[in-house]
C-alpha atoms as a PDB file:
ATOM      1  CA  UNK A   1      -0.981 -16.963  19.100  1.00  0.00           C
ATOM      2  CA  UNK A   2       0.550 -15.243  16.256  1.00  0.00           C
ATOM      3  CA  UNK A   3      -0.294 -15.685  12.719  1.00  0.00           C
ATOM      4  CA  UNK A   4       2.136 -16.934  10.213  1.00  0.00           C
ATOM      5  CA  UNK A   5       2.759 -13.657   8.687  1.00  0.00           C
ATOM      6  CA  UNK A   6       3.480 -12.234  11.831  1.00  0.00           C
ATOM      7  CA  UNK A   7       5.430 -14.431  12.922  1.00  0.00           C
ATOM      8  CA  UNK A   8       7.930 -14.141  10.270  1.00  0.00           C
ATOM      9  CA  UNK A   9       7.219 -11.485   8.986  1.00  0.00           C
ATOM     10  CA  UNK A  10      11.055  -9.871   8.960  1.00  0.00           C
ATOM     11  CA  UNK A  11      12.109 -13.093   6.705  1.00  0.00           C
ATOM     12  CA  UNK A  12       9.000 -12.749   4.758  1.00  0.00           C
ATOM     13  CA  UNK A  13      10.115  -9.205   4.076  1.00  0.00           C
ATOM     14  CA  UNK A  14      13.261  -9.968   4.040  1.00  0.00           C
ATOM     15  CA  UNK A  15      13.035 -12.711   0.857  1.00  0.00           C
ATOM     16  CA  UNK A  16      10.242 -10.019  -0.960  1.00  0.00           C
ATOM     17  CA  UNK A  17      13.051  -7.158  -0.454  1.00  0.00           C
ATOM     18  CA  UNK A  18      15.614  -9.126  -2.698  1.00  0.00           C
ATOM     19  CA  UNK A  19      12.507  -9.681  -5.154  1.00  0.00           C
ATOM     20  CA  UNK A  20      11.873  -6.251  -5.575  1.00  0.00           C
ATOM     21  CA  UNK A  21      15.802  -4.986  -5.471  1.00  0.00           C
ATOM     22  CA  UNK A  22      15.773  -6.985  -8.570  1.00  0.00           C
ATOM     23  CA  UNK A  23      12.408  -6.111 -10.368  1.00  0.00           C
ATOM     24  CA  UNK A  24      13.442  -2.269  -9.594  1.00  0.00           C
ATOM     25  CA  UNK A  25      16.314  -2.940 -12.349  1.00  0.00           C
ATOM     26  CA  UNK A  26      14.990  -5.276 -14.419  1.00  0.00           C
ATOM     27  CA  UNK A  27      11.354  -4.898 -15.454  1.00  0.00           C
ATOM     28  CA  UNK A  28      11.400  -7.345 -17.633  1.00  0.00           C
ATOM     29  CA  UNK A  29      10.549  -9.581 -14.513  1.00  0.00           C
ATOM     30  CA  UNK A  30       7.171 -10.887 -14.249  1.00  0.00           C
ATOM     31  CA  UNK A  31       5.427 -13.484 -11.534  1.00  0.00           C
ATOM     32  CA  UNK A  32       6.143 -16.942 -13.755  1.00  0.00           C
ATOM     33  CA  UNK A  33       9.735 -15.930 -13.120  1.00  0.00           C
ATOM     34  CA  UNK A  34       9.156 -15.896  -9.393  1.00  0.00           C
ATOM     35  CA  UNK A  35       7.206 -18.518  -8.937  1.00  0.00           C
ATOM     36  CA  UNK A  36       9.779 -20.251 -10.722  1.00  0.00           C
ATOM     37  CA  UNK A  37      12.706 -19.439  -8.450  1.00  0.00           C
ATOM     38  CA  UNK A  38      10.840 -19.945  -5.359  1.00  0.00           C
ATOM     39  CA  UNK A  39      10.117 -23.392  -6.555  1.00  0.00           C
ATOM     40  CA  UNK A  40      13.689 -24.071  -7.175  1.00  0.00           C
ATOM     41  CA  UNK A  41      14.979 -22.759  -3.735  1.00  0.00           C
ATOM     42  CA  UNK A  42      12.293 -24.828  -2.152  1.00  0.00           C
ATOM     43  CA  UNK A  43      12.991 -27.859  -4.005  1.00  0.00           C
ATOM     44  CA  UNK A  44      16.571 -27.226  -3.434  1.00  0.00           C
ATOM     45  CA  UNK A  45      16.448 -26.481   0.676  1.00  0.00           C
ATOM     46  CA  UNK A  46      14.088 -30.116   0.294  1.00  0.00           C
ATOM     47  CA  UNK A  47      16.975 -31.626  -1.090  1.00  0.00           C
ATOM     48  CA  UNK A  48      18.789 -30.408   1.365  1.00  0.00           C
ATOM     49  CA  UNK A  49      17.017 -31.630   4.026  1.00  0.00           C
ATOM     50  CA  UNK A  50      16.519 -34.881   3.006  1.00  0.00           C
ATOM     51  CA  UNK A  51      20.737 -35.346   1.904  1.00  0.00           C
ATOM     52  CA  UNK A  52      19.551 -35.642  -1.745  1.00  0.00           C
ATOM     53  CA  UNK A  53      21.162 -34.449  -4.861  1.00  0.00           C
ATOM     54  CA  UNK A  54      19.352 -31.118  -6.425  1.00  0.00           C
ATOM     55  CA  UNK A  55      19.936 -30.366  -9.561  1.00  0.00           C
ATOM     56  CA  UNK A  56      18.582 -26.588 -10.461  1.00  0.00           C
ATOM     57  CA  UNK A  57      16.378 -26.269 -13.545  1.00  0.00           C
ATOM     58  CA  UNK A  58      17.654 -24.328 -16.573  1.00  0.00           C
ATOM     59  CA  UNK A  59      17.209 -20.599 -15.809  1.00  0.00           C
ATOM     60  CA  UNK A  60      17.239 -17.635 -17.866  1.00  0.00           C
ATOM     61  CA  UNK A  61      20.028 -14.627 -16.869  1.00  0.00           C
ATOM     62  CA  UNK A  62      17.120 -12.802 -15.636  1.00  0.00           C
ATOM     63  CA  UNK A  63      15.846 -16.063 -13.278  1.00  0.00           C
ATOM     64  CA  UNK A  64      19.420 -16.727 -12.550  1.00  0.00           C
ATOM     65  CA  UNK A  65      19.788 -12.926 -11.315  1.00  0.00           C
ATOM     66  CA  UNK A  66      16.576 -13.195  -8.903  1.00  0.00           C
ATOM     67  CA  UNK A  67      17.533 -16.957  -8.237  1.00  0.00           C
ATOM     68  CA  UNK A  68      21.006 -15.579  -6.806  1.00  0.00           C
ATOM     69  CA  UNK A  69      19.430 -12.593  -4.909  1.00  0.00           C
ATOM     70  CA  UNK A  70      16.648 -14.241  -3.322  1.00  0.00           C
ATOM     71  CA  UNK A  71      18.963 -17.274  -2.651  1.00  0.00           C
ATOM     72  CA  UNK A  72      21.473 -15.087  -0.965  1.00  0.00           C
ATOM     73  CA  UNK A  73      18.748 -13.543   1.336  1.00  0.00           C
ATOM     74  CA  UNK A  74      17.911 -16.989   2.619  1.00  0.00           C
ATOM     75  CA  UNK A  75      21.420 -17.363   3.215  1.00  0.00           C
ATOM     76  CA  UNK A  76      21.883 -14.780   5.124  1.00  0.00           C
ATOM     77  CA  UNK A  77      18.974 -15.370   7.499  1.00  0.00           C
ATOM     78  CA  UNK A  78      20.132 -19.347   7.494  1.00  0.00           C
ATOM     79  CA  UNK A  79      23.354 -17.222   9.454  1.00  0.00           C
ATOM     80  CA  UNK A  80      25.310 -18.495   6.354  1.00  0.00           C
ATOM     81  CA  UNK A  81      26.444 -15.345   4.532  1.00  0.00           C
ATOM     82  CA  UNK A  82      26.957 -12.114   5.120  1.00  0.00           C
ATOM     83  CA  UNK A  83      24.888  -9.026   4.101  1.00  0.00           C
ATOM     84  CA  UNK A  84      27.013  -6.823   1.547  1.00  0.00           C
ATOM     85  CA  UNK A  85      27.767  -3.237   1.739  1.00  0.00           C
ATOM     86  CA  UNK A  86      24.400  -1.312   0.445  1.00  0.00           C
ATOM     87  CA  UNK A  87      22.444  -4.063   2.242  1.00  0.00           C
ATOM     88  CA  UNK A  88      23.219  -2.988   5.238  1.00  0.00           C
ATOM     89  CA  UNK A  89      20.131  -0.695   6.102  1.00  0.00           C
ATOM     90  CA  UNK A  90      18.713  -4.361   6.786  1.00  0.00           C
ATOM     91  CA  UNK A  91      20.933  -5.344   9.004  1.00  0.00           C
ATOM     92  CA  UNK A  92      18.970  -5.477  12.342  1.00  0.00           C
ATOM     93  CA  UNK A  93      19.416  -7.565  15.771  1.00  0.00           C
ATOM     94  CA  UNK A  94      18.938 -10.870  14.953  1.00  0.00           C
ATOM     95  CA  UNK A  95      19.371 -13.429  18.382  1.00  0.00           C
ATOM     96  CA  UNK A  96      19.438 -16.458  16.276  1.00  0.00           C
ATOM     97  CA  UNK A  97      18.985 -18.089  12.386  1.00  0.00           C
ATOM     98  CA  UNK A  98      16.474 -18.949  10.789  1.00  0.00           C
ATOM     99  CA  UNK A  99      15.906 -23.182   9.964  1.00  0.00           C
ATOM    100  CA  UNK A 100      15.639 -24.618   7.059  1.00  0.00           C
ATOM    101  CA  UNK A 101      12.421 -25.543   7.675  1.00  0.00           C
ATOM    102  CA  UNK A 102      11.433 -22.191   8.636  1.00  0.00           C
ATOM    103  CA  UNK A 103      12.937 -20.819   5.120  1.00  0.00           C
ATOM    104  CA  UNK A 104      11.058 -23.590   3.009  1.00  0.00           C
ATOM    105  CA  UNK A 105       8.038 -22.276   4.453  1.00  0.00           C
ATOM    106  CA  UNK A 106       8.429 -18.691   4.489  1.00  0.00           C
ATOM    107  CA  UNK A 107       9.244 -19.334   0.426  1.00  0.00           C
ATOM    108  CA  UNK A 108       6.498 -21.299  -0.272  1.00  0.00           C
ATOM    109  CA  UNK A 109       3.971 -18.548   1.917  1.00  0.00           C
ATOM    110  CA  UNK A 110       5.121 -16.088  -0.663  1.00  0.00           C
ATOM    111  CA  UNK A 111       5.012 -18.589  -3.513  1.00  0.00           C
ATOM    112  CA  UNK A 112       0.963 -18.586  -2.497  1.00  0.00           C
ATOM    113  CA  UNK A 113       1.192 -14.750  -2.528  1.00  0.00           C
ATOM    114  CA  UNK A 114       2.488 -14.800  -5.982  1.00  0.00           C
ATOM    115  CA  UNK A 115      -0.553 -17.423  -6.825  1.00  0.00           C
ATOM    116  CA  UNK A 116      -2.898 -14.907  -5.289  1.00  0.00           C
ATOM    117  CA  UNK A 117      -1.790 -11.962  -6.472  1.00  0.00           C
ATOM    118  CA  UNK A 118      -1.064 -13.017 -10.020  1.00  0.00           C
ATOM    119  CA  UNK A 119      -4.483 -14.577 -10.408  1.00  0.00           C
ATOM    120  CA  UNK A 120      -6.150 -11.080  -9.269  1.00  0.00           C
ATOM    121  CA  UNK A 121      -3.186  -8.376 -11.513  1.00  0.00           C
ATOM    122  CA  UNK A 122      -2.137 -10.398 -14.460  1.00  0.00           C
ATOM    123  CA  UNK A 123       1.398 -11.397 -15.343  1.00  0.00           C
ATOM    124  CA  UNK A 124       2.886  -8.608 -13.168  1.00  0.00           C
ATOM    125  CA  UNK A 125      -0.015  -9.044  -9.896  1.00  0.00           C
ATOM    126  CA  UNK A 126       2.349  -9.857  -7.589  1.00  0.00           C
ATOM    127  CA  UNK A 127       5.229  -7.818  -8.603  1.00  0.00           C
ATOM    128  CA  UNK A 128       3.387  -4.767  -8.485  1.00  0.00           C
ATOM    129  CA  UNK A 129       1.539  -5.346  -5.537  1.00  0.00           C
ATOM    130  CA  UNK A 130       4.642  -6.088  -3.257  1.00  0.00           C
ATOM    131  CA  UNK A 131       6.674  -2.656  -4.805  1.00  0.00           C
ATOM    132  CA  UNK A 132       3.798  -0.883  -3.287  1.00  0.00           C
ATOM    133  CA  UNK A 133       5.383  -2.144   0.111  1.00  0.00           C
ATOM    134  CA  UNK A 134       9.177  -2.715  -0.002  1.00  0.00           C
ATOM    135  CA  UNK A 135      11.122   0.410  -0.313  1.00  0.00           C
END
């Protein structure tokens, strides 16, 4: 039986990919602002799920930026949206979408990487440690 991280571990890198694409540009980014867009995503696919009203929390242009990129990756994988132009190179053969369910997990596994990886590198832990592996 496969591991979680194996298991979805093309979403996983997926969702990490858009984190980085935007850290790469905008180094102001640290781990608080990720943990605080994954929690927003996952309250908002909750919300979702359950036919409830989300409203998103006040975000910063930076948050917003990551919010939209990371959002749009789950999109994309949900088989809602389409991958733009220089995103591309990840288009790959995928037989069928990802659930919701499936996405509200995969976000809150790397929320608990961010935890993790924050707690061991300081305000930049996780950031640093995922650039290492998402080219």
């Amino acid at each position: 039986m496969a591991n979680f991280e194996e298991e979805y571990l093309d979403i996983l890198q997926n969702i990490e990919f858009a984190i980085v694409n935007v850290y790469h540009s905008e180094q102001a980014l640290s781990d608080y602002d990720v943990s605080k867009i994954l929690n927003s995503l996952i309250s908002g696919y909750q919300a979702e799920l359950s036919k409830k009203d989300f409203i998103q929390p006040h975000l910063s242009p930076l948050q917003e930026r990551l919010y939209k990129s990371v959002e749009h990756m789950c999109e994309w994988r949900l088989g809602r949206e389409t991958l733009d132009t220089e995103e591309k190179h990840l288009q790959m053969n995928i037989t069928e979408s990802a659930s919701v369910e499936e996405i509200i997990a995969c976000l809150k596994r790397i929320r608990k990487s961010v935890e993790t990886w924050n707690k061991q590198g300081g305000r930049k832990g996780y950031l640093d440690y995922i650039d290492q592996f998402i080219v």
